[in-house]
Protein backbone atom coordinates (compact mmCIF):
# COMPACT_ATOMS: atom_id res chain seq x y z
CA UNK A 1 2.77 14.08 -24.95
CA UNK A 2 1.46 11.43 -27.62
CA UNK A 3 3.56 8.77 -25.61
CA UNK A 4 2.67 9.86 -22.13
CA UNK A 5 -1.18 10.16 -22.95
CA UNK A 6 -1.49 6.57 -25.17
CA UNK A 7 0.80 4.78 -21.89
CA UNK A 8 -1.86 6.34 -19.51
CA UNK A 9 -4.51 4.44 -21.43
CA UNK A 10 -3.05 1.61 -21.52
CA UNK A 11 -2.58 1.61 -17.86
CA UNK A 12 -6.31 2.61 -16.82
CA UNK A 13 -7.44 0.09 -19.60
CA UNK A 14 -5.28 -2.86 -18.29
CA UNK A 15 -5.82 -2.01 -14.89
CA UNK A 16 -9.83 -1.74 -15.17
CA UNK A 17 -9.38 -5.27 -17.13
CA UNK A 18 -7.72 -7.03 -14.56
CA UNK A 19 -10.05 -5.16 -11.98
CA UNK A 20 -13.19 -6.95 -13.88
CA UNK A 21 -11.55 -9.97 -14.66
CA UNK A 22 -11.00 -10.54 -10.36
CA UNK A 23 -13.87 -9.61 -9.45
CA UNK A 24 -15.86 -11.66 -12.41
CA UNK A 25 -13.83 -14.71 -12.57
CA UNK A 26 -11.32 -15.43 -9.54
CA UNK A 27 -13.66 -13.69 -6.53
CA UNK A 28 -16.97 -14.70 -8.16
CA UNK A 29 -17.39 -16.55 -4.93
CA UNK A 30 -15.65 -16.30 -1.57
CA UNK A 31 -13.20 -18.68 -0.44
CA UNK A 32 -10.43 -19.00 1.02
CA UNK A 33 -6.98 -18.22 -0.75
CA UNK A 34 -3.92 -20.53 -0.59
CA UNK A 35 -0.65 -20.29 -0.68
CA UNK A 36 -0.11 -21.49 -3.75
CA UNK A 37 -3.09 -19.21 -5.72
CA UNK A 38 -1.77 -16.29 -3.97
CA UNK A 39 1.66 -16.85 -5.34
CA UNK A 40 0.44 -17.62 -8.57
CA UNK A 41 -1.43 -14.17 -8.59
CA UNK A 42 1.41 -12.27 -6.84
CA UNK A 43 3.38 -13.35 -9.58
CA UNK A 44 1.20 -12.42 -12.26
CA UNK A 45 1.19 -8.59 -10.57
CA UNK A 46 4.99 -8.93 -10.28
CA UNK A 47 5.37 -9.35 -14.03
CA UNK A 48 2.74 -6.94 -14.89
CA UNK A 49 4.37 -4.08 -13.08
CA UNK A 50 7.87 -5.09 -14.65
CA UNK A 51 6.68 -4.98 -17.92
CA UNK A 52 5.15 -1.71 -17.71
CA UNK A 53 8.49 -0.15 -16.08
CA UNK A 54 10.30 -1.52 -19.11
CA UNK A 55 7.57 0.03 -21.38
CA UNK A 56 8.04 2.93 -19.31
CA UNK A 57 11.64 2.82 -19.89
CA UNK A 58 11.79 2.19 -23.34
CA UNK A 59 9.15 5.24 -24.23
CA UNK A 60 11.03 7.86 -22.13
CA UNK A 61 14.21 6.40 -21.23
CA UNK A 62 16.55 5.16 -18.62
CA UNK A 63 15.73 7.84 -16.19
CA UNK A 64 12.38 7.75 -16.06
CA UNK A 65 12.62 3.84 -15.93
CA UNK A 66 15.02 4.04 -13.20
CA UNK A 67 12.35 6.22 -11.89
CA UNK A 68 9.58 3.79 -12.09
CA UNK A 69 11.46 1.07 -10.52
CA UNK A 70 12.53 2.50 -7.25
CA UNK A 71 8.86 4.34 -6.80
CA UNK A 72 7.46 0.78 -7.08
CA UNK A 73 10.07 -0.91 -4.90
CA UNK A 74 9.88 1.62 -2.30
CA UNK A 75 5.80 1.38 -2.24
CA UNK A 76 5.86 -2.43 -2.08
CA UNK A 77 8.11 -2.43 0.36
CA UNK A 78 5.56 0.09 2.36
CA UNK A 79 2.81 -2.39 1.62
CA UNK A 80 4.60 -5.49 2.95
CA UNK A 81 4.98 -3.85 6.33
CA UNK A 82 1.44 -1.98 6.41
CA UNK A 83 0.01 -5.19 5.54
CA UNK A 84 0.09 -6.95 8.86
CA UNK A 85 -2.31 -4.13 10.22
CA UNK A 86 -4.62 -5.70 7.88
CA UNK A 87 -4.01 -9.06 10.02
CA UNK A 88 -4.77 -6.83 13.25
CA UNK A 89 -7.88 -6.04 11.45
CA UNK A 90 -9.18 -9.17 10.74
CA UNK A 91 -8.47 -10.92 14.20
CA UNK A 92 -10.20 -8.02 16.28
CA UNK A 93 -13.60 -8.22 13.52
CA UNK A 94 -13.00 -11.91 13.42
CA UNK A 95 -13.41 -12.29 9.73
CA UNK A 96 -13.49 -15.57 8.32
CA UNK A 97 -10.91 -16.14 5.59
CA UNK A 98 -13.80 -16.89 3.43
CA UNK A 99 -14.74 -12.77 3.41
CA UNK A 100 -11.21 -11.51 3.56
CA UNK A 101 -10.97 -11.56 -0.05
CA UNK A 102 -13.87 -9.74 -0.98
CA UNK A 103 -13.20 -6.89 1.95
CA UNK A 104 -9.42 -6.46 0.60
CA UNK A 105 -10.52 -6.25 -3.10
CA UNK A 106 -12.88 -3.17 -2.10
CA UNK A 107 -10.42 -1.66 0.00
CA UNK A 108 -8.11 -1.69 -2.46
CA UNK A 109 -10.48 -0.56 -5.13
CA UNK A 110 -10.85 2.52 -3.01
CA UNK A 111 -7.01 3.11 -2.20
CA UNK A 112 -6.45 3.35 -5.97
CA UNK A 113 -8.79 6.35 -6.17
CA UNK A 114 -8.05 7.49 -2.87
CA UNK A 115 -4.11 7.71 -4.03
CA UNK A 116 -4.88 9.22 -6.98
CA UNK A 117 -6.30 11.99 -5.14
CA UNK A 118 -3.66 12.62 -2.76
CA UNK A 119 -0.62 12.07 -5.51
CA UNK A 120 -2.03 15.35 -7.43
CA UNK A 121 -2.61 17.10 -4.55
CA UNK A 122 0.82 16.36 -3.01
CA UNK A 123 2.57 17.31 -5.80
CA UNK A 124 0.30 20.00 -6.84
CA UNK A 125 1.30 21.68 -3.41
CA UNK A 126 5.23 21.28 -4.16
CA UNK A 127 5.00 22.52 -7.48
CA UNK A 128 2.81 25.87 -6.12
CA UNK A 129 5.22 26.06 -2.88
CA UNK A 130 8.27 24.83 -2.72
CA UNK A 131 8.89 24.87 0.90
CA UNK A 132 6.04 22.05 1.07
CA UNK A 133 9.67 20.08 0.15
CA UNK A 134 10.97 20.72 3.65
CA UNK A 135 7.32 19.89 5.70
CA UNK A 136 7.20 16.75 3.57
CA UNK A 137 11.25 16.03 4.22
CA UNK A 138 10.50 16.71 7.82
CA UNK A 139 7.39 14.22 7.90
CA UNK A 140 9.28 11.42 6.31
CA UNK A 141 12.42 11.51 8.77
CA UNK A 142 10.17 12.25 12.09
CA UNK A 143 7.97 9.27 11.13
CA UNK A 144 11.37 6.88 9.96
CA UNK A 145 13.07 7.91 13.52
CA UNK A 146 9.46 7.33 14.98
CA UNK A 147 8.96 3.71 13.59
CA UNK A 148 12.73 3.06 14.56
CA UNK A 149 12.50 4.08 18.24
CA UNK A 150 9.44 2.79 19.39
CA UNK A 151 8.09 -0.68 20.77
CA UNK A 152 6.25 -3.31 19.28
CA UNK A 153 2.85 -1.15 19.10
CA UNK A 154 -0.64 -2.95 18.92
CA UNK A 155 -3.63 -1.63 16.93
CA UNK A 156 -6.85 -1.59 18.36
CA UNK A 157 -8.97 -0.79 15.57
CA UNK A 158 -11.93 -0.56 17.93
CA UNK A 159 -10.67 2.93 18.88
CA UNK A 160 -10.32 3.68 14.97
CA UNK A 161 -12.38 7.19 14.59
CA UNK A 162 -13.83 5.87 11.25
CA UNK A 163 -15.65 3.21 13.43
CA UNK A 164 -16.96 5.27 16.18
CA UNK A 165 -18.12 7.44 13.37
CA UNK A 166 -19.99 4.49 12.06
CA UNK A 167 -21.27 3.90 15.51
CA UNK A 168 -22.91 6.80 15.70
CA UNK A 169 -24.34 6.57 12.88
CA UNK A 170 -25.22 3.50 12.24
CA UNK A 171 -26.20 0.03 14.56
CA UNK A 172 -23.71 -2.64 13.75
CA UNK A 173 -24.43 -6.28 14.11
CA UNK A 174 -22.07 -8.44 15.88
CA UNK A 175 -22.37 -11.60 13.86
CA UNK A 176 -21.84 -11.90 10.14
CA UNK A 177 -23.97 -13.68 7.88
CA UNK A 178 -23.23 -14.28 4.20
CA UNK A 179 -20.72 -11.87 2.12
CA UNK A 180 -23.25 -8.83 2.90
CA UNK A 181 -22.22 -5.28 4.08
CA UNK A 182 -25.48 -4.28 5.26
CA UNK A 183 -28.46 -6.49 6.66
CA UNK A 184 -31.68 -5.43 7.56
CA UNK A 185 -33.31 -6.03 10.88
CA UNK A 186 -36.88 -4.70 11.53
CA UNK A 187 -37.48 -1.78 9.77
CA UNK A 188 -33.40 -0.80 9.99
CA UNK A 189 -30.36 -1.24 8.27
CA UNK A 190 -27.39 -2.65 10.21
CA UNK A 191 -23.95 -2.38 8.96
CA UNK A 192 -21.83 -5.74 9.50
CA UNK A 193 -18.50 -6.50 11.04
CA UNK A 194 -17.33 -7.13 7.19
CA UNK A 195 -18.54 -3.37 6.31
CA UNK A 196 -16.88 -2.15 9.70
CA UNK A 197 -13.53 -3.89 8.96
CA UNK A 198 -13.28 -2.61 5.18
CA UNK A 199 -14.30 0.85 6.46
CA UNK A 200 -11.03 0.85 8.80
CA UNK A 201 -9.29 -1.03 6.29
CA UNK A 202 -9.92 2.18 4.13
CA UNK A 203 -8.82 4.48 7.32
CA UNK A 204 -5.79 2.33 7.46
CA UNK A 205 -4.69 3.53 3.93
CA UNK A 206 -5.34 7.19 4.31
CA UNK A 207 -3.12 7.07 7.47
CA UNK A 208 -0.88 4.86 5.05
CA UNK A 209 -0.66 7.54 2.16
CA UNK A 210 0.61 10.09 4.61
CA UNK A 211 3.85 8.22 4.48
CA UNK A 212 3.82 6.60 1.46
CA UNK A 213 3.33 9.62 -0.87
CA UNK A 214 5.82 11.87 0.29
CA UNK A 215 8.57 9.16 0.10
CA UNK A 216 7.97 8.15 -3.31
CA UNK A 217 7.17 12.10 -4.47
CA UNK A 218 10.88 12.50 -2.88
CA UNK A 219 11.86 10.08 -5.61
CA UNK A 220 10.06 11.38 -8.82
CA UNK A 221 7.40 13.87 -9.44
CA UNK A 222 6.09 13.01 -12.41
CA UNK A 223 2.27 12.26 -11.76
CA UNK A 224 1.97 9.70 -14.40
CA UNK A 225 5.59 7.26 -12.67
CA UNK A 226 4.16 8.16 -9.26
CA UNK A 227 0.67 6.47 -9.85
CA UNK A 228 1.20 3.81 -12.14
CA UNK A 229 4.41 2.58 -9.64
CA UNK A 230 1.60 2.89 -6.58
CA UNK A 231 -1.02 1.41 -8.27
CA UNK A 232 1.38 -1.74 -9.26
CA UNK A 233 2.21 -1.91 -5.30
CA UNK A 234 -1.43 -1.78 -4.32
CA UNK A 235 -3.38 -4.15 -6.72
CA UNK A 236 -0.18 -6.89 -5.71
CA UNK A 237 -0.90 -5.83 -1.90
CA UNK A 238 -3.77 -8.48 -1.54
CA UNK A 239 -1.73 -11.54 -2.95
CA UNK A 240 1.17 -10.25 -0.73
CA UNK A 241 -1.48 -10.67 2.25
CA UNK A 242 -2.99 -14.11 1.71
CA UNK A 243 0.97 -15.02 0.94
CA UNK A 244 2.56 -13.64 4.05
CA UNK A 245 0.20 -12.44 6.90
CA UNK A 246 1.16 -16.09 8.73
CA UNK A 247 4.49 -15.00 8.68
CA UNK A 248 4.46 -11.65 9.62
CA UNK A 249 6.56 -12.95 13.20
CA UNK A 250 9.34 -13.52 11.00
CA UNK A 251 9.81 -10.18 9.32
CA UNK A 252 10.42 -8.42 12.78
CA UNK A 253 13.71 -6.84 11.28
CA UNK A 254 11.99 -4.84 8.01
CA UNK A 255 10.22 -2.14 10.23
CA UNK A 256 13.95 -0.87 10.93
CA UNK A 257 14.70 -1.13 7.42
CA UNK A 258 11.64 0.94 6.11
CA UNK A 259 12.25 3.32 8.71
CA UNK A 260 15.87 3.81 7.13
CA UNK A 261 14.63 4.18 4.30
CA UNK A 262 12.13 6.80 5.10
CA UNK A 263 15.06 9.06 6.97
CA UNK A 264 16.92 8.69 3.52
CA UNK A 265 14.22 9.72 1.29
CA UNK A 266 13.46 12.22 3.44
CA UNK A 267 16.65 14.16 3.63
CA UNK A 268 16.97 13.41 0.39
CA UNK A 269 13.82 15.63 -0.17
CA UNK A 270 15.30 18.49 1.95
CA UNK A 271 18.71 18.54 0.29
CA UNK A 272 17.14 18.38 -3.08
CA UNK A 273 17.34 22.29 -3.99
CA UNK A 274 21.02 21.97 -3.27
CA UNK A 275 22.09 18.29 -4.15
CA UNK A 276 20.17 15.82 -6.14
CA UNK A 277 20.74 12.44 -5.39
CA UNK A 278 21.22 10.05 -8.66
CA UNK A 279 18.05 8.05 -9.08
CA UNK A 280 20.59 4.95 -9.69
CA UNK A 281 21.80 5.75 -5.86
CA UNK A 282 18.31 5.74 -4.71
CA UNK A 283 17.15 2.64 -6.63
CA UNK A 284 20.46 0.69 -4.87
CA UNK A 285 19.79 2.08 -1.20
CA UNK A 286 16.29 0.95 -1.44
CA UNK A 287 16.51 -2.26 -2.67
CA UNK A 288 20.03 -2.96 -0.76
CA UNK A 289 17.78 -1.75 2.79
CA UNK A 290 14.76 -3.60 2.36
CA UNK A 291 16.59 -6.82 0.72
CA UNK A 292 18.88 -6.90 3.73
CA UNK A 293 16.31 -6.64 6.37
CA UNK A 294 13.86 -9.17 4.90
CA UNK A 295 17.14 -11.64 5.03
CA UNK A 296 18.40 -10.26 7.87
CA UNK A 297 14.69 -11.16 9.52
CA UNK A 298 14.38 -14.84 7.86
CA UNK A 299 18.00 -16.04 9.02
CA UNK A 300 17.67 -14.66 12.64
CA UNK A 301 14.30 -16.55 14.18
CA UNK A 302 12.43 -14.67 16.44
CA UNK A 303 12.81 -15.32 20.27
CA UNK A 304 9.95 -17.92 21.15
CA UNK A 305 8.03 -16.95 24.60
């Protein structure tokens, strides 16, 4: 319990640090990110969330580490492929690159409570009813054999309900002016298209979460390996944008590979009463599915038009 408790502060303390220290220091101002500072950051994360799974491992073993490893493989995997929504987002808002940065660091400010929420629920309902095991199995293979079987399918996030809420609600301006979520015209606020994008950003990862949770409860529930491993994923997910949303054509093949791997973790959920899969199988599916579609998708180039 000593362990546990002093590697949970060390997590909220280094994550609130490096929270601060972007917002403070790299995204005092907005600006466009390269290539080369989004590596440089994605890196950074990379390392970060390494050296907390071997923490991990070293404080409660190889199990637990194991544990760790494929929770955050399997979420960053998620995150690659729910990225190019974000792309989707951006076009249909037109956001300049300039205020992409600032929108993604908010949105992912509020996926990290958001997640937190729905990990302790989730597995608060397995641990009170166990059959939740089967409706979350069930979830994970319908939406893997869903993602397999269907077309290309385009977002519109103009038909997003969290925008027509906002509609409703509030006017919206149509032209964006400065790094401002609201602006006042006349004697009433206006929300902007940078507030409108970050609130279906935000809508994005709830709809997100209702895949991503299950899948990586069906690998550990622990609370404290389940959140740590999704908070890694999610504070890398912004570098892994500004890195990769121009070449989101080429990675056409790792939709079929993350909907494998959501039919695996999902009858690996069902069957777990009667037979538990080694974590060490899990960690080599995983990585072995999502490594061979993201080569699989760079050696065969997509069919120009």
């Amino acid at each position: 319990m000593t362990a546990t408790l002093a590697l949970w502060l060390l997590f909220g303390c280094g994550i609130i640090a490096m929270l601060v220290l972007e917002l403070g220091v790299f995204s005092r101002k907005d600006h466009p990110v390269s290539f080369g500072e989004a590596s440089l950051r994605c890196t950074v994360w990379f390392l970060l969330a390494l050296a907390f799974g071997a923490l991990v491992y070293y404080v409660h073993g190889r199990e637990k580490g194991l544990q760790y490893l494929a929770a955050y493989l399997l979420e960053q995997s998620l995150s690659i492929d729910n990225m190019f929504v974000f792309v989707m987002i951006f076009h249909y808002f037109a956001i300049p690159k300039t205020s992409q940065l600032r929108i993604l660091y908010w949105g992912i400010l509020g996926a990290v409570v958001m997640r937190f929420i729905f990990i302790f629920a989730g597995i608060g309902l397995i641990n009170k009813f166990h059959w939740m095991l089967y409706i979350f199995g069930l979830l994970l293979i319908f939406t893997g054999a869903k993602m397999a079987l269907q077309g290309e399918e385009k977002m519109d996030p103009g038909r997003n309900p969290a925008l027509r809420l906002l509609k409703r609600w509030m006017p919206l301006t149509t032209e964006i002016e400065g790094p401002s979520f609201f602006r006042k015209i006349g004697a009433a606020w206006h929300a902007t298209p940078l507030f409108a994008a970050l609130l279906v950003v935000e809508f994005s990862d709830v709809v997100f979460a209702i895949d991503s949770i299950p899948a990586v409860i069906a690998i550990t529930r622990d609370p404290f390996v389940v959140y740590t491993s999704n908070v890694f994923a999610i504070m890398n997910l912004r570098s892994l944008y500004f890195m990769l949303a121009g070449l989101a054509d080429r990675f056409r093949f790792l939709k079929y590979g993350i909907s494998a791997i959501l039919v695996f973790v999902g009858i690996k959920m069902i069957a777990e009463p009667v037979f538990r899969v080694p974590i060490g199988v899990s960690l080599a599916v995983i990585a072995g599915v999502v490594g061979i579609s993201i080569l699989t998708s760079l050696w065969f180039e997509p069919e120009k038009a």
